[in-house]
C-alpha atoms as a PDB file:
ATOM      1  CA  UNK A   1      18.337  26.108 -12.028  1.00  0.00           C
ATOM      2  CA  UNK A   2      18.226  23.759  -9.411  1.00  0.00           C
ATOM      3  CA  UNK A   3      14.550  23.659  -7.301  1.00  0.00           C
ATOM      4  CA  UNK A   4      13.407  21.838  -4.430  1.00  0.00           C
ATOM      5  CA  UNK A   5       9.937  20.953  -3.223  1.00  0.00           C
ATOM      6  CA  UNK A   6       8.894  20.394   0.137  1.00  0.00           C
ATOM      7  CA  UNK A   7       5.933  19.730   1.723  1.00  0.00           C
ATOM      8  CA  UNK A   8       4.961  21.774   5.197  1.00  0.00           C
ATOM      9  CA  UNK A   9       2.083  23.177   7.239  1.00  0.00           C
ATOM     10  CA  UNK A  10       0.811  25.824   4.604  1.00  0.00           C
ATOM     11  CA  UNK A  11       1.361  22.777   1.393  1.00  0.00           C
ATOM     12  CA  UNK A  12       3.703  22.458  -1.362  1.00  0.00           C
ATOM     13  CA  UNK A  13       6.557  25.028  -1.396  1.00  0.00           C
ATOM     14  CA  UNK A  14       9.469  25.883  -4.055  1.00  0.00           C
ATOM     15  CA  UNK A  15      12.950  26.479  -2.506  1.00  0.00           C
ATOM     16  CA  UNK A  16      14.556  28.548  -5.404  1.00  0.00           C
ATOM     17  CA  UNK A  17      18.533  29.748  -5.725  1.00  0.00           C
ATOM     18  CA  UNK A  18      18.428  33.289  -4.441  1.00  0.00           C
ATOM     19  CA  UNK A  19      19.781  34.615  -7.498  1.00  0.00           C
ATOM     20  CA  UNK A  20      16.191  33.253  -9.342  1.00  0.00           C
ATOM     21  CA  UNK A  21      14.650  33.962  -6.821  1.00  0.00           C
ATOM     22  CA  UNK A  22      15.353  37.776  -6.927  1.00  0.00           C
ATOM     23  CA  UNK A  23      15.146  37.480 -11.001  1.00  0.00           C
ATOM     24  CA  UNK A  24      11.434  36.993 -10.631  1.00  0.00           C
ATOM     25  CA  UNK A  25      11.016  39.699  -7.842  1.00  0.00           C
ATOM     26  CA  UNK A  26      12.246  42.425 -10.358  1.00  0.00           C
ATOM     27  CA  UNK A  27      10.418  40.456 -13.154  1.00  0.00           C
ATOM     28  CA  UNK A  28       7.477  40.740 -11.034  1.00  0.00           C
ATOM     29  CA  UNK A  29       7.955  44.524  -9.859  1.00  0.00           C
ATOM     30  CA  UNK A  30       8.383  44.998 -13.924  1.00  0.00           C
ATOM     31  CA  UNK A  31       5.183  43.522 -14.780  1.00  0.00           C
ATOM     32  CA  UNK A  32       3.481  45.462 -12.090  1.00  0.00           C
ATOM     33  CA  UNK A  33       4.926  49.034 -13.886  1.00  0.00           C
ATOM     34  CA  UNK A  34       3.815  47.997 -16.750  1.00  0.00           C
ATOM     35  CA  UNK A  35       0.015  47.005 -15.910  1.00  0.00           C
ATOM     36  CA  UNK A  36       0.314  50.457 -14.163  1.00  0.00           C
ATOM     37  CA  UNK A  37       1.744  51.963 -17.246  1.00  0.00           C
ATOM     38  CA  UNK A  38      -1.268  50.422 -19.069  1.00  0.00           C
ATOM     39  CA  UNK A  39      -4.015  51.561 -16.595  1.00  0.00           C
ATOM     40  CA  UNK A  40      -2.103  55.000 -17.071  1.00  0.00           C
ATOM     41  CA  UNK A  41      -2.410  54.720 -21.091  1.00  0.00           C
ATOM     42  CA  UNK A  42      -6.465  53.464 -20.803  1.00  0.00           C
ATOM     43  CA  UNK A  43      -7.408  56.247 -18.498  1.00  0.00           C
ATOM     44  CA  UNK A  44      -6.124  59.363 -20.992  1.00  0.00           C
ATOM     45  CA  UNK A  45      -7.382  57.485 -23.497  1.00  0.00           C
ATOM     46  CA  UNK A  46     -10.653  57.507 -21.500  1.00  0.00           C
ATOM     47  CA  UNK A  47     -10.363  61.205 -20.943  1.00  0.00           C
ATOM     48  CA  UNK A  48      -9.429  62.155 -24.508  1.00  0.00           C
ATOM     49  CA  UNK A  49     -12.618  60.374 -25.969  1.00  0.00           C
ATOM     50  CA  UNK A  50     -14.537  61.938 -23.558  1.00  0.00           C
ATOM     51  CA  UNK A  51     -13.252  65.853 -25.011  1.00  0.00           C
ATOM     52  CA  UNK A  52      -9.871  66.356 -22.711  1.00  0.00           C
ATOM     53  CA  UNK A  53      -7.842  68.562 -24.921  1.00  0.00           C
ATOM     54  CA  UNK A  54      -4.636  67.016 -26.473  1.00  0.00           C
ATOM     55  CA  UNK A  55      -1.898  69.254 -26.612  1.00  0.00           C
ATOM     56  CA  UNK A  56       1.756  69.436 -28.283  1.00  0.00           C
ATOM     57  CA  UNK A  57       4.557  68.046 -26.914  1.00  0.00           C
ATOM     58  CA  UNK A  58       6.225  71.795 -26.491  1.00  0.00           C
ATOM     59  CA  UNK A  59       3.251  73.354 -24.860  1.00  0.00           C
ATOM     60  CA  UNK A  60       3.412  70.087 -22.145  1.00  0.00           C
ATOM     61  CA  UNK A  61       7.154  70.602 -22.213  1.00  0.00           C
ATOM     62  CA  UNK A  62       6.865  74.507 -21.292  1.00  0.00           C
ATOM     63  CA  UNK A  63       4.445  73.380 -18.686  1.00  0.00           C
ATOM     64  CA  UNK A  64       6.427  71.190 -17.023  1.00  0.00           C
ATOM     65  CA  UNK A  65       8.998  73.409 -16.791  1.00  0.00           C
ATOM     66  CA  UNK A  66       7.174  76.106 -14.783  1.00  0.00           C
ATOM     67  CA  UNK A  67       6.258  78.287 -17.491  1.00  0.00           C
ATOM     68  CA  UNK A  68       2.704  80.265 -16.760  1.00  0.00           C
ATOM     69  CA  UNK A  69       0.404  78.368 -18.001  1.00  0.00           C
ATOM     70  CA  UNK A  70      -1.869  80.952 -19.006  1.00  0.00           C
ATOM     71  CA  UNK A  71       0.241  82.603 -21.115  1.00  0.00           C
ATOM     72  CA  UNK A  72       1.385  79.112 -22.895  1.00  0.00           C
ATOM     73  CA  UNK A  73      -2.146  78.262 -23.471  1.00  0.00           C
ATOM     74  CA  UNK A  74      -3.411  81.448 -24.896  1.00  0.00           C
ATOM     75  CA  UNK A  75      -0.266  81.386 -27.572  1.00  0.00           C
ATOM     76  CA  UNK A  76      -1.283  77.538 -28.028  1.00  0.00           C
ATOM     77  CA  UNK A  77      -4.835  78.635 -28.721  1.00  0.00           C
ATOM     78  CA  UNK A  78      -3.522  81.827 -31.014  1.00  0.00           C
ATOM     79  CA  UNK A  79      -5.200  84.113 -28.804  1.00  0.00           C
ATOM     80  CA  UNK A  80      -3.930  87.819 -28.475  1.00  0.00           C
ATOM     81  CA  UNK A  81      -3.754  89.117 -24.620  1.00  0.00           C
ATOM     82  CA  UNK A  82      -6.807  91.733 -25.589  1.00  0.00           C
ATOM     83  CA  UNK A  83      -8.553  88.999 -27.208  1.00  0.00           C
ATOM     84  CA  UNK A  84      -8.328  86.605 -24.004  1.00  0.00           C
ATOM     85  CA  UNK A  85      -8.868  89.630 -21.785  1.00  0.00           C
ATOM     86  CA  UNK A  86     -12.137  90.854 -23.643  1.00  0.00           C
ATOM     87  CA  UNK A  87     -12.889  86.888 -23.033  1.00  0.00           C
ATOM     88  CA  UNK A  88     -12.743  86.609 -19.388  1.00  0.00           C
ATOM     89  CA  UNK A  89     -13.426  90.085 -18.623  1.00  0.00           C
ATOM     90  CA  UNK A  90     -10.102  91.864 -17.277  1.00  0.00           C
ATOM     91  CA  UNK A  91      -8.281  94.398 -18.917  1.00  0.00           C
ATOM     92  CA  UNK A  92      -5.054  93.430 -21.150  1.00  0.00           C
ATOM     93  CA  UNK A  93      -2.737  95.112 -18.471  1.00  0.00           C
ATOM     94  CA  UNK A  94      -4.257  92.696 -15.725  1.00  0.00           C
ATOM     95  CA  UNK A  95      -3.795  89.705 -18.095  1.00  0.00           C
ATOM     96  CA  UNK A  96      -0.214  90.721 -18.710  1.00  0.00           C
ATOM     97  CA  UNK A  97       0.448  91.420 -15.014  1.00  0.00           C
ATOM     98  CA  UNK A  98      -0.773  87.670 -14.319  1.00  0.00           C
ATOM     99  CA  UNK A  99       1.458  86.232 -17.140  1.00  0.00           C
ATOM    100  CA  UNK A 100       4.227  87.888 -15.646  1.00  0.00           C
ATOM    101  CA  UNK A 101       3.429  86.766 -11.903  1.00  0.00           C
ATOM    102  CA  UNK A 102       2.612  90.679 -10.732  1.00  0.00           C
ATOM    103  CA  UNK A 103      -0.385  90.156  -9.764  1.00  0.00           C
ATOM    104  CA  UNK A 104      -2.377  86.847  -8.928  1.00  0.00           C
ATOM    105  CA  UNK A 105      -6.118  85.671  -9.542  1.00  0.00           C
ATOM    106  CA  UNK A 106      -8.839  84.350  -7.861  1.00  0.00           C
ATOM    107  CA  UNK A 107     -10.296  80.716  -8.413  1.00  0.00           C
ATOM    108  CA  UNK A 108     -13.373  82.645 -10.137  1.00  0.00           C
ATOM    109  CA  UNK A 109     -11.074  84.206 -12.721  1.00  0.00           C
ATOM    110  CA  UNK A 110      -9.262  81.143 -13.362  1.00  0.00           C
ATOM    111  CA  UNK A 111     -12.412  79.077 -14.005  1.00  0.00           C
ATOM    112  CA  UNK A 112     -13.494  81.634 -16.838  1.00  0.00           C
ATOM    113  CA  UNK A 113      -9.523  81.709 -17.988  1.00  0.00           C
ATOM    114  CA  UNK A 114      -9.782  77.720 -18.334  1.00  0.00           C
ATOM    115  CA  UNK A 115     -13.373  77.737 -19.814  1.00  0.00           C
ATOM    116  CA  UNK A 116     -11.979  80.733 -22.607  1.00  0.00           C
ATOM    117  CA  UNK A 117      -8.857  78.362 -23.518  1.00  0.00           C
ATOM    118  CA  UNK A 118     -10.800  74.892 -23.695  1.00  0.00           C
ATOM    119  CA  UNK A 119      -8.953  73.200 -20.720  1.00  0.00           C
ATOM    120  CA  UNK A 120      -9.727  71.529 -17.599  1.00  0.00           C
ATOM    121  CA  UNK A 121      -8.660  73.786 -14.471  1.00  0.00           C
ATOM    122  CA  UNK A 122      -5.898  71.620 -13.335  1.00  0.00           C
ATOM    123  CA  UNK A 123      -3.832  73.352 -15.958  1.00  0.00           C
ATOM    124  CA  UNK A 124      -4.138  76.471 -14.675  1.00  0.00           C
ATOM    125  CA  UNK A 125      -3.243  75.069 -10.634  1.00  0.00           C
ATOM    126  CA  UNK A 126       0.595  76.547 -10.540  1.00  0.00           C
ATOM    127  CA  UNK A 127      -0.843  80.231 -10.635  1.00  0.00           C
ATOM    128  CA  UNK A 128      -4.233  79.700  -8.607  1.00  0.00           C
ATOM    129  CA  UNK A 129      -4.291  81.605  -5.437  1.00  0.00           C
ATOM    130  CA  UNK A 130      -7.549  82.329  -2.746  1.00  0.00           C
ATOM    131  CA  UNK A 131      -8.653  85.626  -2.750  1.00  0.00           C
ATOM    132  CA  UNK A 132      -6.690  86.457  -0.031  1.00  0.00           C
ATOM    133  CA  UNK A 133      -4.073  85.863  -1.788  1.00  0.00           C
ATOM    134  CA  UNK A 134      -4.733  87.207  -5.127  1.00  0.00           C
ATOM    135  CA  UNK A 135      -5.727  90.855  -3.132  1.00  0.00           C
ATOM    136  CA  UNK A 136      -4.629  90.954   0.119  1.00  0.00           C
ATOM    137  CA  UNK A 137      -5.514  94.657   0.371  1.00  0.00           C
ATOM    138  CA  UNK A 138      -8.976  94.590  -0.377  1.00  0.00           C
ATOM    139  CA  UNK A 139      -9.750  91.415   1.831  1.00  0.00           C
ATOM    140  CA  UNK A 140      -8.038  93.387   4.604  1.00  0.00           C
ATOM    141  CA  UNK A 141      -9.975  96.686   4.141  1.00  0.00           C
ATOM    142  CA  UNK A 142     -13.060  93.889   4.193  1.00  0.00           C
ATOM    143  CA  UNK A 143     -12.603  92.519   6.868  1.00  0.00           C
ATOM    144  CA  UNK A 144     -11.494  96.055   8.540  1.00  0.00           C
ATOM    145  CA  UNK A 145     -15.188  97.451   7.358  1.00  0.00           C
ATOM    146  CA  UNK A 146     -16.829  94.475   9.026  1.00  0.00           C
ATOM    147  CA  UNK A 147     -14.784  94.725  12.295  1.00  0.00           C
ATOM    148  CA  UNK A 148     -16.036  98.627  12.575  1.00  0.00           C
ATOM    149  CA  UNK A 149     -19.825  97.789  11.519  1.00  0.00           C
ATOM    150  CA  UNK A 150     -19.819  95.310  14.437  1.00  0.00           C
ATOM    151  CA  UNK A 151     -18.166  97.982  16.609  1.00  0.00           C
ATOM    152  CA  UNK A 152     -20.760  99.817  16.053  1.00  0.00           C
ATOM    153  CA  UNK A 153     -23.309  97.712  16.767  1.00  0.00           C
ATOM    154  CA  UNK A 154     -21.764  96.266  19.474  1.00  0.00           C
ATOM    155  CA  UNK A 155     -21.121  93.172  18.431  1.00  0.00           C
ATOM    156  CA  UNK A 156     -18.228  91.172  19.124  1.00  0.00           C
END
């Protein structure tokens, strides 16, 4: 590898072949991966020692591929649907209809779901919805009931 030096305004500079020269740009990108890999690495280790639950490769596998999450990590766990319904509070049938994607839940429910199975929430973020969402007919019949008590009070 040939090299040349020169000396300019901003000091000494190397004048490199452009085939080195692009050797070290992808050597560089590289090492830049890899200190992001490693940052990657220290912060689950970070989040494991502080209690982050560490789960099998199938159950991260079945996760990524758009399974319900819910009903992966109650079978992780060994839970029956009745036990993880008594748990949270629903009935089985409810529980069921949400592993299926019938019926959705609110943020509320899926904060005691993730509490019950011993992960963090962000597990559970494919099937959260609003309440709006989760029950559109009872937020509608709401906000009916508050539209006639203002009627009738003659508010706006």
């Amino acid at each position: 590898m040939k090299v040349r030096f020169e000396t300019g305004p901003e000091g000494d500079v190397a004048i490199v072949p452009r085939a080195e020269y692009e050797r070290l740009i992808a050597l560089a990108a590289e090492a830049e991966e890899d200190a992001g890999t490693a940052r990657l690495v220290a912060r689950g280790q970070k989040e494991v020692e502080d209690g982050a639950p560490l789960l099998p490769l199938d159950v991260v596998d079945a996760l990524a591929n758009g399974e319900n999450p819910i009903r992966i990590l109650r079978q992780f766990r060994g839970l029956s649907q009745v036990e993880l319904a008594v748990m949270i509070g629903i009935t089985q049938g409810y529980l069921s209809d949400l592993e299926n994607g019938k019926r959705k839940g609110t943020l509320e429910l899926h904060q005691r779901t993730a509490r019950a199975l011993g992960v963090p929430i962000d597990l559970l973020a494919p099937v959260i919805f609003s309440e709006e969402e989760a029950d559109p007919e009872r937020v509608a019949k709401r906000r009916q009931h508050i539209a006639d008590m203002r009627r009738q009070r003659g508010c706006r």
